[in-house]
N, C-alpha and C. Protein backbone atom coordinates (compact mmCIF):
# COMPACT_ATOMS: atom_id res chain seq x y z
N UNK A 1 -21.34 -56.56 -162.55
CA UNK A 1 -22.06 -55.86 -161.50
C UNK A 1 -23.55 -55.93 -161.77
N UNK A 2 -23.82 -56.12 -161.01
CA UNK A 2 -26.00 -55.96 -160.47
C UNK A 2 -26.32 -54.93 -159.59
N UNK A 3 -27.34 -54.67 -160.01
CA UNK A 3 -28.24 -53.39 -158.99
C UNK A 3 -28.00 -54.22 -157.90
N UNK A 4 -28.08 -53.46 -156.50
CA UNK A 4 -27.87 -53.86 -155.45
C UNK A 4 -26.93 -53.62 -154.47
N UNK A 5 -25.56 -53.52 -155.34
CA UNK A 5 -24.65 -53.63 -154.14
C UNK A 5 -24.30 -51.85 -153.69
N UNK A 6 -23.85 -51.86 -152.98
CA UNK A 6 -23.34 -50.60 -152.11
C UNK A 6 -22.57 -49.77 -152.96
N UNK A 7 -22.63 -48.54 -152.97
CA UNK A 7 -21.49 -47.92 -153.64
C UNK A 7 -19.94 -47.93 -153.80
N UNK A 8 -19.81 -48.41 -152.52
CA UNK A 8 -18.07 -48.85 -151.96
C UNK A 8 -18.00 -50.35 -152.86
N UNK A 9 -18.88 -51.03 -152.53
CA UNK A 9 -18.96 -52.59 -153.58
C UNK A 9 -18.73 -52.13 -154.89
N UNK A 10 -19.15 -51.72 -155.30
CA UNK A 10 -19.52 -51.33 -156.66
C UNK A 10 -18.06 -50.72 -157.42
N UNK A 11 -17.46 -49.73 -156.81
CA UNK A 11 -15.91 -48.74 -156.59
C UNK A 11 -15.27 -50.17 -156.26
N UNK A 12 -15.04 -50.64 -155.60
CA UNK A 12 -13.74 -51.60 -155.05
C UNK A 12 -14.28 -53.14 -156.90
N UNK A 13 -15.24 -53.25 -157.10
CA UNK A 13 -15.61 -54.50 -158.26
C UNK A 13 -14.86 -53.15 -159.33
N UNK A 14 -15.12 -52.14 -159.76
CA UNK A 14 -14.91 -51.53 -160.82
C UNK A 14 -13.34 -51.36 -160.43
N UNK A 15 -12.99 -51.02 -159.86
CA UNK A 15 -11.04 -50.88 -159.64
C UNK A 15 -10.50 -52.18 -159.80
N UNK A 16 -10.98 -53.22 -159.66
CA UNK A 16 -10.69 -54.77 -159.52
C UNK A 16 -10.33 -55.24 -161.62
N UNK A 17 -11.41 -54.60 -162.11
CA UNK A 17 -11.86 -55.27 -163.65
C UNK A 17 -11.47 -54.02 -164.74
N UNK A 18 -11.25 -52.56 -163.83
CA UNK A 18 -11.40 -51.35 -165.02
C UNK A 18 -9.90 -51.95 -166.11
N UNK A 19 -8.64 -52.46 -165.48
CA UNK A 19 -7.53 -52.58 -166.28
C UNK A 19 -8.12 -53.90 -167.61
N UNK A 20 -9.04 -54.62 -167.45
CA UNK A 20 -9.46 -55.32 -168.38
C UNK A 20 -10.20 -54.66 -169.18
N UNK A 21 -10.54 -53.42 -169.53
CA UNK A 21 -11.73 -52.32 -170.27
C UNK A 21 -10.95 -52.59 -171.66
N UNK A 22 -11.80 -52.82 -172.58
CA UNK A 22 -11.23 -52.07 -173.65
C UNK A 22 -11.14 -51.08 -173.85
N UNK A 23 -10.02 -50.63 -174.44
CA UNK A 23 -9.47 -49.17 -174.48
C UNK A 23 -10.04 -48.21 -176.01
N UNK A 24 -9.88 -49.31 -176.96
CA UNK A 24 -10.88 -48.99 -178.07
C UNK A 24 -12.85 -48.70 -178.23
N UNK A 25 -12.88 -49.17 -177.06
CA UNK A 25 -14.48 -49.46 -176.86
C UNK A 25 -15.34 -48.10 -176.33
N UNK A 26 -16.28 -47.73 -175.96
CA UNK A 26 -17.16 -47.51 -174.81
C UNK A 26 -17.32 -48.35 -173.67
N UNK A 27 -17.47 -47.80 -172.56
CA UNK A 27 -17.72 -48.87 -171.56
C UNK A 27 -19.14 -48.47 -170.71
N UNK A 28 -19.63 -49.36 -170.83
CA UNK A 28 -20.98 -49.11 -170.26
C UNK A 28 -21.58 -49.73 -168.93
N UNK A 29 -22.61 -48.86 -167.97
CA UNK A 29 -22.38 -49.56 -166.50
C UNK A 29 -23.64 -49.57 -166.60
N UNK A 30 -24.64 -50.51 -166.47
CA UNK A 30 -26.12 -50.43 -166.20
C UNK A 30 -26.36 -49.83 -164.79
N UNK A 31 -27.63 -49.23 -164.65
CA UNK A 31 -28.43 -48.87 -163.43
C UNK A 31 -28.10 -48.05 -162.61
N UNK A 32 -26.63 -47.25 -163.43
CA UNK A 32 -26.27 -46.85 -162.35
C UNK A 32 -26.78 -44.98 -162.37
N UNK A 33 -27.14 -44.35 -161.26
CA UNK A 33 -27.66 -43.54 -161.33
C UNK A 33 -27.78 -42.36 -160.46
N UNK A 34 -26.97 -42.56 -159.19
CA UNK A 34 -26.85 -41.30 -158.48
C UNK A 34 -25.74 -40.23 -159.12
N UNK A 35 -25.91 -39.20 -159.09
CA UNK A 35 -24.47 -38.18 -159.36
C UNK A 35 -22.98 -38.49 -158.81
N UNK A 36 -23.49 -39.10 -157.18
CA UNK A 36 -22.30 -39.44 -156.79
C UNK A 36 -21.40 -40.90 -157.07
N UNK A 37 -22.62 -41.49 -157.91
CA UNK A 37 -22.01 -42.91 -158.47
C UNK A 37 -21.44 -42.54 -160.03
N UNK A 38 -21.63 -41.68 -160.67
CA UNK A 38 -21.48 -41.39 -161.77
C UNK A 38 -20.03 -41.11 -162.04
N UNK A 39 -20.08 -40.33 -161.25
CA UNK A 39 -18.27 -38.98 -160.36
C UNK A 39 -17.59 -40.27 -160.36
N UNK A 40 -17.91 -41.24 -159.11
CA UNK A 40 -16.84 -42.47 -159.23
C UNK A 40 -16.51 -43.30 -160.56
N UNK A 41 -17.94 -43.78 -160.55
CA UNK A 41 -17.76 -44.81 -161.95
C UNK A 41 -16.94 -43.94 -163.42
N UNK A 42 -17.19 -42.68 -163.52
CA UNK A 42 -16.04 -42.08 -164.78
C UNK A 42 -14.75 -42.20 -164.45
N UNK A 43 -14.36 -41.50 -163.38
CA UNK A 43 -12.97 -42.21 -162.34
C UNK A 43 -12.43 -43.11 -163.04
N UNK A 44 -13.59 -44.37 -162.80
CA UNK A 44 -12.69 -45.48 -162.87
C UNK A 44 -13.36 -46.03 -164.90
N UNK A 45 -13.18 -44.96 -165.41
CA UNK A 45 -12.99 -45.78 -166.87
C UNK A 45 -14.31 -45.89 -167.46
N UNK A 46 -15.42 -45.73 -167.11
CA UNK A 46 -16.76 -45.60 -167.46
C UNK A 46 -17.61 -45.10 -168.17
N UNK A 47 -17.69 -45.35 -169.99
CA UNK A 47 -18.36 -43.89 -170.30
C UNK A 47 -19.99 -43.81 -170.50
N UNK A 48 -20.65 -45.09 -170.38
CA UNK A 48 -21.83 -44.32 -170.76
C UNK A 48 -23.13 -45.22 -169.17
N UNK A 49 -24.01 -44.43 -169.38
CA UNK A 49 -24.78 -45.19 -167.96
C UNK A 49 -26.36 -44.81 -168.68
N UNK A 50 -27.31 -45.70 -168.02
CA UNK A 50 -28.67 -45.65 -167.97
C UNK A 50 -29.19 -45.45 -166.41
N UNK A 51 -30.06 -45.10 -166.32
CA UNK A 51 -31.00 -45.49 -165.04
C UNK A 51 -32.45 -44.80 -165.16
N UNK A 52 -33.39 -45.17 -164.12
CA UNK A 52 -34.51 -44.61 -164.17
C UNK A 52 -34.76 -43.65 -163.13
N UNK A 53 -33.35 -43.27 -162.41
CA UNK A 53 -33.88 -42.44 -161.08
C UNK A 53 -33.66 -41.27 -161.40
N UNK A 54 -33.38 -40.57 -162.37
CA UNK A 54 -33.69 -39.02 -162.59
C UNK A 54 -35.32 -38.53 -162.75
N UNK A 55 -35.87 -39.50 -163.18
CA UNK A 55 -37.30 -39.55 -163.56
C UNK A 55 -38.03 -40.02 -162.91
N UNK A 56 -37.84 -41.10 -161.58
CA UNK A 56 -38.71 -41.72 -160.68
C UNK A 56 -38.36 -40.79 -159.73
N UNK A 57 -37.00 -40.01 -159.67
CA UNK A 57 -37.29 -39.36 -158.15
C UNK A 57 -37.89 -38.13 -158.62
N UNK A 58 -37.86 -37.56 -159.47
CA UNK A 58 -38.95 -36.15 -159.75
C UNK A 58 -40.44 -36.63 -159.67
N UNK A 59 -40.10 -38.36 -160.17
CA UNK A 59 -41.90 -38.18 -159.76
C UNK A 59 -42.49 -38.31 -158.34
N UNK A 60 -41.28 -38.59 -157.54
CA UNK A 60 -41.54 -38.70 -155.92
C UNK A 60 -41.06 -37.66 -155.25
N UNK A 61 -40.77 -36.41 -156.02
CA UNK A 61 -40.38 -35.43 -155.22
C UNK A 61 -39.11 -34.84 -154.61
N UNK A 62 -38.30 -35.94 -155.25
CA UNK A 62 -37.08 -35.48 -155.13
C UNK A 62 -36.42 -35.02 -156.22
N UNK A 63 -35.31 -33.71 -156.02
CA UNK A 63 -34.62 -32.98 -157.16
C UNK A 63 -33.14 -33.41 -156.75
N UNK A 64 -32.23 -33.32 -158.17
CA UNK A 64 -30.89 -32.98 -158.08
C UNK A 64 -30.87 -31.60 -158.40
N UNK A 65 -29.64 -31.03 -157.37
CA UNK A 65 -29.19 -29.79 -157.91
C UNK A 65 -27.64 -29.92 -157.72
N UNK A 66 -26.74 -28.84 -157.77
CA UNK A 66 -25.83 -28.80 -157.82
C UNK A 66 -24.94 -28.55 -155.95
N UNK A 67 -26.29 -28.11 -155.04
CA UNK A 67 -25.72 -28.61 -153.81
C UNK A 67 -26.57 -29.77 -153.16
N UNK A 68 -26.60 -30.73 -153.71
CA UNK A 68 -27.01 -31.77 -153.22
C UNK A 68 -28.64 -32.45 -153.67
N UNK A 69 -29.10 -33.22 -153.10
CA UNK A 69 -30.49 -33.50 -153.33
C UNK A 69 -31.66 -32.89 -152.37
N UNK A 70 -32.84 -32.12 -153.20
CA UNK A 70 -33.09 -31.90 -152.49
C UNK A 70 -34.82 -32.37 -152.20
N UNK A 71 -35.53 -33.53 -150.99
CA UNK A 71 -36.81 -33.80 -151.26
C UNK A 71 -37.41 -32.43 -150.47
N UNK A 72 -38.44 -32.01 -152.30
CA UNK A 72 -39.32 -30.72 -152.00
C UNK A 72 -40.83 -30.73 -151.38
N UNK A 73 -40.87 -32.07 -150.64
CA UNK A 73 -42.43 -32.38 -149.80
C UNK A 73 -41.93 -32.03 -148.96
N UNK A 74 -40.81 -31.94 -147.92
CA UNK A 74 -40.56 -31.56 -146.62
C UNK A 74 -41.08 -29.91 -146.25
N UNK A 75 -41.26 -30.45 -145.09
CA UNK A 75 -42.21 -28.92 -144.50
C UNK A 75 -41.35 -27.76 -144.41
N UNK A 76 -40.14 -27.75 -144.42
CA UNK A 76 -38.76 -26.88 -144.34
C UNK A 76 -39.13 -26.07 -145.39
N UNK A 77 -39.88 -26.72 -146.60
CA UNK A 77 -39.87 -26.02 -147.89
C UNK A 77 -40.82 -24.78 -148.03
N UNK A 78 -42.05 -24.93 -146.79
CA UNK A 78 -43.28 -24.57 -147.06
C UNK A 78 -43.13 -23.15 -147.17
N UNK A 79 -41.88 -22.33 -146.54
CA UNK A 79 -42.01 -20.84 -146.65
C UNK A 79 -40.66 -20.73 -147.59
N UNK A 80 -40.09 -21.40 -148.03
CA UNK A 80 -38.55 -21.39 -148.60
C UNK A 80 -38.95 -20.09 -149.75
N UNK A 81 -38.82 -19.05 -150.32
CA UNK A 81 -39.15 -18.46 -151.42
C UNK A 81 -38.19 -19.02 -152.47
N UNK A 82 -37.03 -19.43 -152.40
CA UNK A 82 -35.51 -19.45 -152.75
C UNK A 82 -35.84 -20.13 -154.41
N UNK A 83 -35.34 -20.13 -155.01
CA UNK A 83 -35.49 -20.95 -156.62
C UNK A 83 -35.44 -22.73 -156.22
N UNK A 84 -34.96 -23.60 -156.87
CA UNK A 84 -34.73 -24.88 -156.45
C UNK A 84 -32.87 -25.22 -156.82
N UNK A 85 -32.48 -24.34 -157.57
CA UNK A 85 -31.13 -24.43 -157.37
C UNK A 85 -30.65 -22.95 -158.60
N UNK A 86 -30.16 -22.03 -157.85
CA UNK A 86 -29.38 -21.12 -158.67
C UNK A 86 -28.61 -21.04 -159.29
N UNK A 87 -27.84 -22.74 -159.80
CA UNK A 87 -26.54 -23.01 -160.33
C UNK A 87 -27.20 -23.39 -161.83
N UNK A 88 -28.11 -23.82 -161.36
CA UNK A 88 -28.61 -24.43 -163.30
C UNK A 88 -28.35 -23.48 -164.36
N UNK A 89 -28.17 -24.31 -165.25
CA UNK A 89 -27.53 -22.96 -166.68
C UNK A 89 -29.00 -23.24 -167.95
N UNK A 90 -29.38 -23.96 -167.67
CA UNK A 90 -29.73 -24.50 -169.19
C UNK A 90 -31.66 -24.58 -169.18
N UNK A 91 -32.39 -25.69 -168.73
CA UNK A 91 -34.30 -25.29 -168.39
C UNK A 91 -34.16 -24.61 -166.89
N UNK A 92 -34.15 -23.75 -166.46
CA UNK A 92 -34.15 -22.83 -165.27
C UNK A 92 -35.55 -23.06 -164.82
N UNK A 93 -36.07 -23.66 -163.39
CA UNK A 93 -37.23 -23.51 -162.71
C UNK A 93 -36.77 -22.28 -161.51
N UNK A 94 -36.03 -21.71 -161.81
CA UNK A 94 -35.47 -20.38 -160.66
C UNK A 94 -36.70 -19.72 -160.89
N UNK A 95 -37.96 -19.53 -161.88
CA UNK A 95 -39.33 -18.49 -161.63
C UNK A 95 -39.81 -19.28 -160.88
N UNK A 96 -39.81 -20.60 -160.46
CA UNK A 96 -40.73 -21.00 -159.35
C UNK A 96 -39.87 -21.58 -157.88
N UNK A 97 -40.54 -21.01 -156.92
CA UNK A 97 -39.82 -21.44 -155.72
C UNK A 97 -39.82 -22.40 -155.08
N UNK A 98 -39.30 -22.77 -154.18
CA UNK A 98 -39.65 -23.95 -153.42
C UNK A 98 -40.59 -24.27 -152.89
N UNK A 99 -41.13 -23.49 -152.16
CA UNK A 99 -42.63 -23.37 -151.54
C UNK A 99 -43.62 -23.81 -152.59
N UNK A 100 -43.58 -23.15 -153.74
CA UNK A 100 -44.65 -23.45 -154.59
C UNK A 100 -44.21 -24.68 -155.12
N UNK A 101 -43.26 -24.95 -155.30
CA UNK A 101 -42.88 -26.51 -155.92
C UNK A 101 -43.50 -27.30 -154.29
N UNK A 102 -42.92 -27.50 -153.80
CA UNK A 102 -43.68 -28.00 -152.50
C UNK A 102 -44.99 -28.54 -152.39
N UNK A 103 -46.08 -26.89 -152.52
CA UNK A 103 -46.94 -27.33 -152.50
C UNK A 103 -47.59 -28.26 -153.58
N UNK A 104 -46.92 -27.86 -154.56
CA UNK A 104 -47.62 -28.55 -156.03
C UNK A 104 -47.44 -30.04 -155.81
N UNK A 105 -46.10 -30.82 -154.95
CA UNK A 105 -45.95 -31.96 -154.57
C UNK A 105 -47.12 -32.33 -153.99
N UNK A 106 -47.01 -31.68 -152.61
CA UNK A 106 -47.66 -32.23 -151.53
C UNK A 106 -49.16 -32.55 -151.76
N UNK A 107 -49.83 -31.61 -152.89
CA UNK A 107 -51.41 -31.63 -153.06
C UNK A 107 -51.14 -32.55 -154.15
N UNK A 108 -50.55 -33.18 -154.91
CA UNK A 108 -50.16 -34.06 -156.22
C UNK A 108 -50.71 -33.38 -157.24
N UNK A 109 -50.36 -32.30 -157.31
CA UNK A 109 -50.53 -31.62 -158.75
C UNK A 109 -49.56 -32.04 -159.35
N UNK A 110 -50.00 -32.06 -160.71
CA UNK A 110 -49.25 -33.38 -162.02
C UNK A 110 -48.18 -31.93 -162.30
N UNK A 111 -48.29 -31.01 -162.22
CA UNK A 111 -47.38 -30.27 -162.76
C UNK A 111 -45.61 -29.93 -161.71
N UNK A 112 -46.17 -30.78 -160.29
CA UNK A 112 -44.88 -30.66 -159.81
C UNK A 112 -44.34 -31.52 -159.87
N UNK A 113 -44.61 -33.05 -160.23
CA UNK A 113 -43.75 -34.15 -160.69
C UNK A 113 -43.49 -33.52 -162.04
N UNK A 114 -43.82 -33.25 -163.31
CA UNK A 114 -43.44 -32.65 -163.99
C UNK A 114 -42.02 -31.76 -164.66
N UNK A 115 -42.11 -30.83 -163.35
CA UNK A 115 -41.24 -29.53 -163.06
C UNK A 115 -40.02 -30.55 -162.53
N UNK A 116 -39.90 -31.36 -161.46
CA UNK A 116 -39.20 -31.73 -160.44
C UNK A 116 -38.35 -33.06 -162.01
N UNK A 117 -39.13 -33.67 -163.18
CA UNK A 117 -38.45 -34.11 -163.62
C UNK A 117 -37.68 -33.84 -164.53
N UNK A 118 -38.11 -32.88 -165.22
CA UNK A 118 -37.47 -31.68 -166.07
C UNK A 118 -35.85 -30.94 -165.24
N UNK A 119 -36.37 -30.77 -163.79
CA UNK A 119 -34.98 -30.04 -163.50
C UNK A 119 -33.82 -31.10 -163.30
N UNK A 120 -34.46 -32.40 -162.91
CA UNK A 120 -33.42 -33.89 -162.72
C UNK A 120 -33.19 -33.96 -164.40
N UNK A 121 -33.41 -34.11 -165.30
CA UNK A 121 -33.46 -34.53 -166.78
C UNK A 121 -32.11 -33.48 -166.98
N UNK A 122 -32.55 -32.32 -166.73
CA UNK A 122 -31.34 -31.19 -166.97
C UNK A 122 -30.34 -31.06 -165.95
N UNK A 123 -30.39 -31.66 -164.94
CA UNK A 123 -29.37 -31.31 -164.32
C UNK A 123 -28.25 -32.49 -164.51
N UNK A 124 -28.95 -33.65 -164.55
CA UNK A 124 -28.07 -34.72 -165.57
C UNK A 124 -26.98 -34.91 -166.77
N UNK A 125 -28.18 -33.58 -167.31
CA UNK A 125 -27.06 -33.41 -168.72
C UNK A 125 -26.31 -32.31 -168.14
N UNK A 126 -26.67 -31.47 -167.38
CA UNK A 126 -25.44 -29.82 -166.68
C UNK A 126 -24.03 -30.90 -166.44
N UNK A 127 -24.81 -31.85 -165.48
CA UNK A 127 -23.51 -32.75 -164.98
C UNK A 127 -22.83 -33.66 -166.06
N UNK A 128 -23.17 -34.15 -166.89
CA UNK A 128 -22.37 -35.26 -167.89
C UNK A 128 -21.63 -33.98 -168.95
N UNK A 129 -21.97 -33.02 -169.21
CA UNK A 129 -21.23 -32.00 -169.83
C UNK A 129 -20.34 -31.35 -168.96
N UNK A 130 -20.40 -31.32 -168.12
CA UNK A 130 -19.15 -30.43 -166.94
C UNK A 130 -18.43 -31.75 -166.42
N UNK A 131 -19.16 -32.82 -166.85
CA UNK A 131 -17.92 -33.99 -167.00
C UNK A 131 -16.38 -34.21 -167.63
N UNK A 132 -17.55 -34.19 -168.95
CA UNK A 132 -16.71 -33.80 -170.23
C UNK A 132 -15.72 -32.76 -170.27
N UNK A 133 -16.52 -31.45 -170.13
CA UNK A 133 -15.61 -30.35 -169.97
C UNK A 133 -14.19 -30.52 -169.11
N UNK A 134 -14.22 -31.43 -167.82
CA UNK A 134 -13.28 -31.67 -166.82
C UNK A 134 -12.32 -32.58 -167.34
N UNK A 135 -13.04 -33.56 -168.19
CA UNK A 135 -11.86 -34.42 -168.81
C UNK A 135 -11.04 -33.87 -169.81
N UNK A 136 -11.80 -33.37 -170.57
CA UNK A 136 -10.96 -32.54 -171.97
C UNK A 136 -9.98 -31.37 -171.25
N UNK A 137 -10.29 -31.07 -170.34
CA UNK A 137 -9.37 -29.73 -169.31
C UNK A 137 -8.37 -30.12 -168.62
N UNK A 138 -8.45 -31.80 -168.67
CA UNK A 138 -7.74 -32.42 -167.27
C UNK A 138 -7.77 -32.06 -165.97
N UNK A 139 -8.70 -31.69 -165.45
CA UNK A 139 -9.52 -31.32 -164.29
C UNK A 139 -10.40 -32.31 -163.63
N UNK A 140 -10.60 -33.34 -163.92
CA UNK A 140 -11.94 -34.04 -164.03
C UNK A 140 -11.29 -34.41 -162.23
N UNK A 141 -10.23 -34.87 -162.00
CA UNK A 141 -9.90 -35.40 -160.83
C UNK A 141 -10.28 -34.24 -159.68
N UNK A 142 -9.79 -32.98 -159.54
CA UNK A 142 -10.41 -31.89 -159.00
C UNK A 142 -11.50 -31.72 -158.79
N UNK A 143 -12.43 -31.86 -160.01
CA UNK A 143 -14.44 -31.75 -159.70
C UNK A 143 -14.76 -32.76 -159.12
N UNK A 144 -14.17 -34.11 -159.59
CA UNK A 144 -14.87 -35.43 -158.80
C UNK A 144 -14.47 -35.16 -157.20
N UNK A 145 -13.16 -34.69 -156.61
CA UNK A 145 -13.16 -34.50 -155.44
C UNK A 145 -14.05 -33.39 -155.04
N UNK A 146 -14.50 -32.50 -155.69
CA UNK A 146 -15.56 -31.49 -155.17
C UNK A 146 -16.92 -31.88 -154.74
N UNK A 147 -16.77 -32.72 -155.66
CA UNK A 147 -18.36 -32.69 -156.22
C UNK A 147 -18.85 -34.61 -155.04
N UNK A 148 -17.69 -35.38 -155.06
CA UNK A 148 -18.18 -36.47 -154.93
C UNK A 148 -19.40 -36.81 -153.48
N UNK A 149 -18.66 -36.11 -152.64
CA UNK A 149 -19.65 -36.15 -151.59
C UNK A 149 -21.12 -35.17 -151.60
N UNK A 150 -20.82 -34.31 -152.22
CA UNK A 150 -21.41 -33.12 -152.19
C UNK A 150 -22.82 -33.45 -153.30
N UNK A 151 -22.78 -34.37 -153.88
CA UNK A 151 -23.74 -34.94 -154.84
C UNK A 151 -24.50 -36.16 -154.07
């Protein structure tokens, strides 16, 4: 697999090759990097991944949270008081709101790319540990259906 193809490409090539995995090994998927590619690609046999979009989209303003993605330049944000996601357990930006994350985007203050990559950095690891947790529980099939679209 190469950067590029579609997520469904990507799911239908990995179901095609996962029975060839070594079973003794790690298996590793380059580039790959949305939450909702992650959910699939463990699915199908996958354990470790790289990418650069937890860190390029905080620097463009976009966050992961736990209901979805959310870009904090949109004007929707400008009165939002709300935290940026109330589910986080672990670096909490819940003292700063959306609005103020917002604005800190929109004027390019260095401290809201900052903030915005810190909460993607952590919400990465919230998610690869409530991975874990799901596999060791035998649950993992349950969260990936929760979670897959919803990411």
């Amino acid at each position: 697999l190469a950067v590029g193809e579609t997520q469904k490409e990507m799911f239908e090539v990995l179901d095609k090759i996962k029975e060839h995995f070594p079973k003794d090994k790690p298996r590793y998927l380059m580039g790959v990097g949305t939450p909702s590619d992650i959910l699939g690609a463990v699915k199908r046999g996958i354990d470790m991944f790289d990418c650069v979009l937890p860190t390029r989209s905080g620097r463009t303003g976009l966050a992961f949270t736990w209901n979805g993605r959310i870009n904090i330049r949109n004007a929707k944000y400008q009165n939002d008081n709300d935290p940026l996601d109330k589910n986080t357990k672990n670096f909490s930006l819940n003292k700063y709101s959306k609005n103020y994350l917002n604005h800190l985007c929109n004027t390019n203050e260095m401290l809201g790319s900052m903030l915005l990559t810190l909460n993607n950095i952590n919400f990465y690891q919230e998610l690869m540990s409530v991975i874990r947790k799901n596999i060791k529980n035998g649950t993992f099939s349950n969260f990936h259906d929760e979670y897959i679209d919803k990411l």
